[in-house]
PDB file of N, CA and C in Angstrom:
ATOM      1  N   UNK A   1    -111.811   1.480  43.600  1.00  0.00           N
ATOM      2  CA  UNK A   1    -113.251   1.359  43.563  1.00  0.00           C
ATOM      3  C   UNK A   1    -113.904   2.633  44.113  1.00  0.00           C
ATOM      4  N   UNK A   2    -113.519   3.278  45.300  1.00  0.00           N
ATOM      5  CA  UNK A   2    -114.001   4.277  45.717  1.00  0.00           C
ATOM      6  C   UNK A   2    -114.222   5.731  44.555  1.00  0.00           C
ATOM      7  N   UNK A   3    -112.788   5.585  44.382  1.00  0.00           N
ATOM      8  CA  UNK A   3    -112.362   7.096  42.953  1.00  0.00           C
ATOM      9  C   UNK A   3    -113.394   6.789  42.121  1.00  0.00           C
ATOM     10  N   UNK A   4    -114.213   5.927  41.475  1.00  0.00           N
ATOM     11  CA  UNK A   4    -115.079   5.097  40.679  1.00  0.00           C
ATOM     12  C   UNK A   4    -116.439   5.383  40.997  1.00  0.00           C
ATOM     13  N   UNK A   5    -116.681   4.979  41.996  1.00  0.00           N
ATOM     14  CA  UNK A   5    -117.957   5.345  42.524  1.00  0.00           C
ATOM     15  C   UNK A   5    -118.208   6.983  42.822  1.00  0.00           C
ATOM     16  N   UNK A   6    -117.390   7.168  43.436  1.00  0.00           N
ATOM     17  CA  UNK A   6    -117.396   8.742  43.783  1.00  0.00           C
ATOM     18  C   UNK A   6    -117.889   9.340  42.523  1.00  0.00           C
ATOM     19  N   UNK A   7    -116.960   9.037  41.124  1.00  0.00           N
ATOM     20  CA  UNK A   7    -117.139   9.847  39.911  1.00  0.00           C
ATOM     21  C   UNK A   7    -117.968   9.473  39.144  1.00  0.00           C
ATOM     22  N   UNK A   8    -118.799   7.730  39.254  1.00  0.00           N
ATOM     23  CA  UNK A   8    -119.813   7.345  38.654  1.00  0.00           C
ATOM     24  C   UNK A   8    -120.887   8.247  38.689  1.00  0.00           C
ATOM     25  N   UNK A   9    -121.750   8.585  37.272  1.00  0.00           N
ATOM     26  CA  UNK A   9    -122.523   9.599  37.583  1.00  0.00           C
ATOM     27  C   UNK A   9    -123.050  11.339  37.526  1.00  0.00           C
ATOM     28  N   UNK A  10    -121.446  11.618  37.931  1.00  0.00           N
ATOM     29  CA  UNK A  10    -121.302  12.797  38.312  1.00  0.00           C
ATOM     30  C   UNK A  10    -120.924  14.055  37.322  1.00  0.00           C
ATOM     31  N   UNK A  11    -119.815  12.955  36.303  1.00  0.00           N
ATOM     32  CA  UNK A  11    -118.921  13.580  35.439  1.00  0.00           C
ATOM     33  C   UNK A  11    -118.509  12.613  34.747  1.00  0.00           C
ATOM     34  N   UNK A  12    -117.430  13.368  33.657  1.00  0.00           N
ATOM     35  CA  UNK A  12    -116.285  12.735  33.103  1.00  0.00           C
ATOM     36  C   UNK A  12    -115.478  12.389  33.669  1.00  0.00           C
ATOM     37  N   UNK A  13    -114.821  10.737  33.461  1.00  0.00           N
ATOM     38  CA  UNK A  13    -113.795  10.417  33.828  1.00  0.00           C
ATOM     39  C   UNK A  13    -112.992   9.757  33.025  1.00  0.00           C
ATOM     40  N   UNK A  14    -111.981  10.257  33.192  1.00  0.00           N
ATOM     41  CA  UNK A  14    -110.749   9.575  31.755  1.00  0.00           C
ATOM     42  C   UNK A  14    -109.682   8.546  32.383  1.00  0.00           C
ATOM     43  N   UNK A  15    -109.960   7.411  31.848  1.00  0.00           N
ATOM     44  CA  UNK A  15    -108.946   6.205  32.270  1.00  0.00           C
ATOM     45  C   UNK A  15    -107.959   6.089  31.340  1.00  0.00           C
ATOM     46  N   UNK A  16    -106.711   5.849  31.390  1.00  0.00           N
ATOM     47  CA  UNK A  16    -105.708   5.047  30.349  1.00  0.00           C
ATOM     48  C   UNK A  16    -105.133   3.847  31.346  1.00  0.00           C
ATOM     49  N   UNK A  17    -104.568   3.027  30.112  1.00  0.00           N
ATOM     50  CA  UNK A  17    -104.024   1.928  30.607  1.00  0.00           C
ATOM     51  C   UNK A  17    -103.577   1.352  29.451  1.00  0.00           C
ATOM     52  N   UNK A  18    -102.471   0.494  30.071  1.00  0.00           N
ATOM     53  CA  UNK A  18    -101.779  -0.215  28.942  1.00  0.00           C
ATOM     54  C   UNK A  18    -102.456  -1.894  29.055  1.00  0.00           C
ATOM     55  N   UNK A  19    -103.295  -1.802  29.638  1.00  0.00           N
ATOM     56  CA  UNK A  19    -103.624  -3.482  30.109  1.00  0.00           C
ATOM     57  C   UNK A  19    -104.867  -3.481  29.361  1.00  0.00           C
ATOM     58  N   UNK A  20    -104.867  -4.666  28.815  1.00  0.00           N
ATOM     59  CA  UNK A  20    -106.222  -4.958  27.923  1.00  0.00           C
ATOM     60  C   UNK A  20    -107.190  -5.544  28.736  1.00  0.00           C
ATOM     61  N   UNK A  21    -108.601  -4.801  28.014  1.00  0.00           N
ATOM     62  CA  UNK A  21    -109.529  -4.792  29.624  1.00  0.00           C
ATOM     63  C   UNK A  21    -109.773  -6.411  30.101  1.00  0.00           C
ATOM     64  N   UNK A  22    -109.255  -7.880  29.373  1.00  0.00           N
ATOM     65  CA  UNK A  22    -109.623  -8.992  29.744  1.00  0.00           C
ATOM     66  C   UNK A  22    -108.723  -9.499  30.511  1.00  0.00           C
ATOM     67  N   UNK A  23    -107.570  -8.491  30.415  1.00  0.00           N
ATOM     68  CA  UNK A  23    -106.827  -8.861  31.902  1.00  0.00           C
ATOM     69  C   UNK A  23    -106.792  -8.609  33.566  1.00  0.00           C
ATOM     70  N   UNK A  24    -107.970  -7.154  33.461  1.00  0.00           N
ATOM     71  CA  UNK A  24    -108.377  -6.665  34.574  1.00  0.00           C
ATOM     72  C   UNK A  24    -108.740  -7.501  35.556  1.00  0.00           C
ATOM     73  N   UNK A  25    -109.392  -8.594  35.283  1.00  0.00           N
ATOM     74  CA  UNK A  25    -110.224  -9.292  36.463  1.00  0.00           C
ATOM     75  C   UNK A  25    -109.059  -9.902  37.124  1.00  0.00           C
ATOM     76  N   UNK A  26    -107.872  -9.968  36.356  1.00  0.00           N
ATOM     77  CA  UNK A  26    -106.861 -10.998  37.098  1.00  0.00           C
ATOM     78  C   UNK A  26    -106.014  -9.938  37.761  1.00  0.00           C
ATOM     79  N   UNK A  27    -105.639  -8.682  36.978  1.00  0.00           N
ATOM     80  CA  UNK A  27    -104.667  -7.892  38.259  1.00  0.00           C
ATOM     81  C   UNK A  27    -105.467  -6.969  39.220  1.00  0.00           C
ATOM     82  N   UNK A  28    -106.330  -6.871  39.226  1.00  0.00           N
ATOM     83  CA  UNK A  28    -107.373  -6.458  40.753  1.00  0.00           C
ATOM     84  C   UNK A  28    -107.417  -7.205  41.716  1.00  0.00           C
ATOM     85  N   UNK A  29    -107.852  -8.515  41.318  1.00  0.00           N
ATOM     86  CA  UNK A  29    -107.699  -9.928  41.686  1.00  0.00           C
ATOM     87  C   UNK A  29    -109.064 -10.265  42.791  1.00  0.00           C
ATOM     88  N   UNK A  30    -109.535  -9.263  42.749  1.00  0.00           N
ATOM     89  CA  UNK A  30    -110.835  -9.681  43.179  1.00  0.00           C
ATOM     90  C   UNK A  30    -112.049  -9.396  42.709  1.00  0.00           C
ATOM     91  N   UNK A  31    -112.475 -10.408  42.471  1.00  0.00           N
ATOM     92  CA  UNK A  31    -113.643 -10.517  41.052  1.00  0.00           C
ATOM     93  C   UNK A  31    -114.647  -9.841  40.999  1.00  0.00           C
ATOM     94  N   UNK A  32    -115.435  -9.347  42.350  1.00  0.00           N
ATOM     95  CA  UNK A  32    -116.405  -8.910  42.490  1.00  0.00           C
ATOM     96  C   UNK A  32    -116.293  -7.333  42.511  1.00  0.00           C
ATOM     97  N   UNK A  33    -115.109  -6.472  42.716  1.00  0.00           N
ATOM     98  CA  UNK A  33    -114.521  -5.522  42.441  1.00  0.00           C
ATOM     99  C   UNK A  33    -114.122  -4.755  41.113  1.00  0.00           C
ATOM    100  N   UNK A  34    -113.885  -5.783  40.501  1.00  0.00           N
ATOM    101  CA  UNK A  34    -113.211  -6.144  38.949  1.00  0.00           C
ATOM    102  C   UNK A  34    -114.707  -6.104  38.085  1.00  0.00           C
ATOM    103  N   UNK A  35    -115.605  -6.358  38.746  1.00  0.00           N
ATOM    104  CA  UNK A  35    -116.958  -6.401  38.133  1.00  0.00           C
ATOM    105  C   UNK A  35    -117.390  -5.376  37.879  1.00  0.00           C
ATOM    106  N   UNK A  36    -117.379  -4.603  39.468  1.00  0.00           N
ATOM    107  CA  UNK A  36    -118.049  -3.285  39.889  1.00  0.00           C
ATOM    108  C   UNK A  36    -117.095  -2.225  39.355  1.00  0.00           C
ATOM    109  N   UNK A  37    -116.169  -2.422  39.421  1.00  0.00           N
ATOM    110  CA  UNK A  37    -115.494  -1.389  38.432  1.00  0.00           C
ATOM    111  C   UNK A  37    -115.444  -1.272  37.228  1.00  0.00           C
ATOM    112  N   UNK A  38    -115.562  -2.654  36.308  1.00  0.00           N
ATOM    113  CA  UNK A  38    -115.385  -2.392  34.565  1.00  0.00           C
ATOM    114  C   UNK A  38    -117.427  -2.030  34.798  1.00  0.00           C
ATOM    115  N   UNK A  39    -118.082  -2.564  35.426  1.00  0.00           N
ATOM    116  CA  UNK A  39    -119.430  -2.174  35.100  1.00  0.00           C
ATOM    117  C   UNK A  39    -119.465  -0.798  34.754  1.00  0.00           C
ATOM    118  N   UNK A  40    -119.088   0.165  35.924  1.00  0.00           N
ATOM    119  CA  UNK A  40    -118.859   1.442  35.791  1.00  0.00           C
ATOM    120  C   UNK A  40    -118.278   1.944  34.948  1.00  0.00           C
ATOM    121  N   UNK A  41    -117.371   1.916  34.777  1.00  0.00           N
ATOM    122  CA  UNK A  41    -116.287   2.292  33.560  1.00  0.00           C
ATOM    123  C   UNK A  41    -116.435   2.152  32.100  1.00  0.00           C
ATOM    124  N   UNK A  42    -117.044   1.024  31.455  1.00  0.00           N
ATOM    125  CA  UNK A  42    -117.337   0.426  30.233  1.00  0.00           C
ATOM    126  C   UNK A  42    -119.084   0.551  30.120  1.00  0.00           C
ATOM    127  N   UNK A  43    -120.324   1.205  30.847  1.00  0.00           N
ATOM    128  CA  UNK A  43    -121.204   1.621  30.629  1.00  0.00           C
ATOM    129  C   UNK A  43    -120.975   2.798  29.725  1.00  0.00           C
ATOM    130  N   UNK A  44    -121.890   3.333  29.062  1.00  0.00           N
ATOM    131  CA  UNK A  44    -121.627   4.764  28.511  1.00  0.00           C
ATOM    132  C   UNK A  44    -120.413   5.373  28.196  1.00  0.00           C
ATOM    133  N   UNK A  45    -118.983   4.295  27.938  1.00  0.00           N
ATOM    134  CA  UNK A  45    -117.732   4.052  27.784  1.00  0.00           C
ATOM    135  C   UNK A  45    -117.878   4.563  26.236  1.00  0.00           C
ATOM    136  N   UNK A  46    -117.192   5.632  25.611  1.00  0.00           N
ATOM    137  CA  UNK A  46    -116.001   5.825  24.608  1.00  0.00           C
ATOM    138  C   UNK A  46    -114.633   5.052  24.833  1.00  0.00           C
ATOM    139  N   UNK A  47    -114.449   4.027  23.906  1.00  0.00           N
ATOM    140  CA  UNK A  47    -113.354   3.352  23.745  1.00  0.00           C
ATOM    141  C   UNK A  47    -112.387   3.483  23.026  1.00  0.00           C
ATOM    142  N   UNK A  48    -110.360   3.990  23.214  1.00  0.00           N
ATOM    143  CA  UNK A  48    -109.688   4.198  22.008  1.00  0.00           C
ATOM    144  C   UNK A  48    -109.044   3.154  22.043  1.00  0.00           C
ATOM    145  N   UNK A  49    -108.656   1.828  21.276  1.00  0.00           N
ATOM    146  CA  UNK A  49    -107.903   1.410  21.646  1.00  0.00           C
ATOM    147  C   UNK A  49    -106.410   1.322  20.349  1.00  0.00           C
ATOM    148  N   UNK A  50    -105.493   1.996  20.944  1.00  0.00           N
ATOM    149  CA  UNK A  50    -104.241   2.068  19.826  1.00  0.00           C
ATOM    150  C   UNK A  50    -103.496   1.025  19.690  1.00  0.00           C
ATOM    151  N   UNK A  51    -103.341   1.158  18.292  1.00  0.00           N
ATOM    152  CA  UNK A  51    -102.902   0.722  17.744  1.00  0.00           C
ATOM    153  C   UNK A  51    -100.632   0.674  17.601  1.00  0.00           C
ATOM    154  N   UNK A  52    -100.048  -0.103  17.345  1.00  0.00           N
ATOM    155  CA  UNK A  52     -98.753   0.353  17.171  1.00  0.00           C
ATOM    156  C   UNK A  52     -97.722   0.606  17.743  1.00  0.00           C
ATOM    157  N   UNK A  53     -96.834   0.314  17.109  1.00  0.00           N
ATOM    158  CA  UNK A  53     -95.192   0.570  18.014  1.00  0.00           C
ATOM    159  C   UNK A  53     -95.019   1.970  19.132  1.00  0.00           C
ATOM    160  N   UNK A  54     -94.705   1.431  20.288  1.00  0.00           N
ATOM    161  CA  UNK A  54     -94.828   2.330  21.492  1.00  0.00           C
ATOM    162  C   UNK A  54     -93.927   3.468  20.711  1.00  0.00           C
ATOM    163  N   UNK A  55     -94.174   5.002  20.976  1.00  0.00           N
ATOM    164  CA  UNK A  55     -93.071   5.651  20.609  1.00  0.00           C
ATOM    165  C   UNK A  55     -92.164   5.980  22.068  1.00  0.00           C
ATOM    166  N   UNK A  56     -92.471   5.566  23.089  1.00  0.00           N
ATOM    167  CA  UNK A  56     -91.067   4.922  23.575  1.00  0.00           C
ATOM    168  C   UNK A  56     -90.136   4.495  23.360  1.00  0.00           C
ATOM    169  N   UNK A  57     -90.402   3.522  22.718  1.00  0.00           N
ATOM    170  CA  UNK A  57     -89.322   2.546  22.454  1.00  0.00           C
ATOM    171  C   UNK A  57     -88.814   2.335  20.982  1.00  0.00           C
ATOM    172  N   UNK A  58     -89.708   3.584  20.213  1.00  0.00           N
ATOM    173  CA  UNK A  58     -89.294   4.003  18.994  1.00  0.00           C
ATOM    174  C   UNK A  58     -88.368   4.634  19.212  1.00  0.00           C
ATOM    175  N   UNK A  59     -87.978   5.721  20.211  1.00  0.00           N
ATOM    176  CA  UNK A  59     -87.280   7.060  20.619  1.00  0.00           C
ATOM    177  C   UNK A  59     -85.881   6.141  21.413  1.00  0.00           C
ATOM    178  N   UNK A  60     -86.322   5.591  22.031  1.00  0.00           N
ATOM    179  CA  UNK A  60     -85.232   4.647  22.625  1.00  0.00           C
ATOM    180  C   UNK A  60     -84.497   4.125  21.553  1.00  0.00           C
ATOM    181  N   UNK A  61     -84.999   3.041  20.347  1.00  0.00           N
ATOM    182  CA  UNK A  61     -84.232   3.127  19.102  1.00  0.00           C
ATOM    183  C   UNK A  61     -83.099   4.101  18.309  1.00  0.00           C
ATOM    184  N   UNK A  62     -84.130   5.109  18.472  1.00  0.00           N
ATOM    185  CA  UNK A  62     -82.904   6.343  17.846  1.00  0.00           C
ATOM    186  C   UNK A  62     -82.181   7.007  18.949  1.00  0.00           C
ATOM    187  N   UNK A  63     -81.828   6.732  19.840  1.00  0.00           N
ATOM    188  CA  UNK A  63     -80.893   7.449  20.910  1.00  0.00           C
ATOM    189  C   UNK A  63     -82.185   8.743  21.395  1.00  0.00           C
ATOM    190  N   UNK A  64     -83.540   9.431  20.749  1.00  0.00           N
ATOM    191  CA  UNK A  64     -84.122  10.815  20.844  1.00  0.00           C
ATOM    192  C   UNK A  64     -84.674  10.276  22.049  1.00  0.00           C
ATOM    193  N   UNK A  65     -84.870  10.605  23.549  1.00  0.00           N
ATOM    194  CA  UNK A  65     -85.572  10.447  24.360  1.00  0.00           C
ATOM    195  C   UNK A  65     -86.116  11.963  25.312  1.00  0.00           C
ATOM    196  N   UNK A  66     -85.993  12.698  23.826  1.00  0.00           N
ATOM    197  CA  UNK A  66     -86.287  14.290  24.284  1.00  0.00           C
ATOM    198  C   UNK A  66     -88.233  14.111  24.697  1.00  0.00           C
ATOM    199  N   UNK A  67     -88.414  15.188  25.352  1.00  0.00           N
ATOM    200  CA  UNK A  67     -90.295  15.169  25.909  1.00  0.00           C
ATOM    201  C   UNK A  67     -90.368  15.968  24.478  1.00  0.00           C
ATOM    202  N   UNK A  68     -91.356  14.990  23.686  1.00  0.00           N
ATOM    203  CA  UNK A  68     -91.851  16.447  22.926  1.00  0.00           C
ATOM    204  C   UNK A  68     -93.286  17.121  22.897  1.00  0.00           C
ATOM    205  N   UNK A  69     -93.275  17.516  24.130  1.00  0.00           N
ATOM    206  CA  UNK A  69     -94.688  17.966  24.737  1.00  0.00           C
ATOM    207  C   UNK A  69     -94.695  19.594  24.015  1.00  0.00           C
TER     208      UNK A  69
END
């Protein structure tokens, strides 16, 4: 919440996550937190949400678990 507030405002801030945002309220686990943070976050929010087979576990399939950065 703090990192949140601090950057509410100020700038850009870039979130990822693998958790879909209607599960948030339950792993924060405190509601009023969970509030104040998606408030912030999902205002003036650009949303990507992907689609598709992790390529993790695509790469894990074929033995390739090279970085291909």
């Amino acid at each position: 919440m703090e990192i949140v507030e601090d950057r509410y405002g100020s700038g850009s801030t870039l979130i990822t996550s693998q958790l879909p945002l209607k599960t948030w309220h339950e792993v924060i686990g405190e509601p009023t937190f969970a509030d104040a943070i998606l408030d912030r976050l999902v205002h003036n929010a650009y949303r990507l949400e992907l689609e598709g087979q992790s390529f993790r576990k695509m790469a894990a399939k074929t033995g390739d678990e090279t970085n291909s950065d």
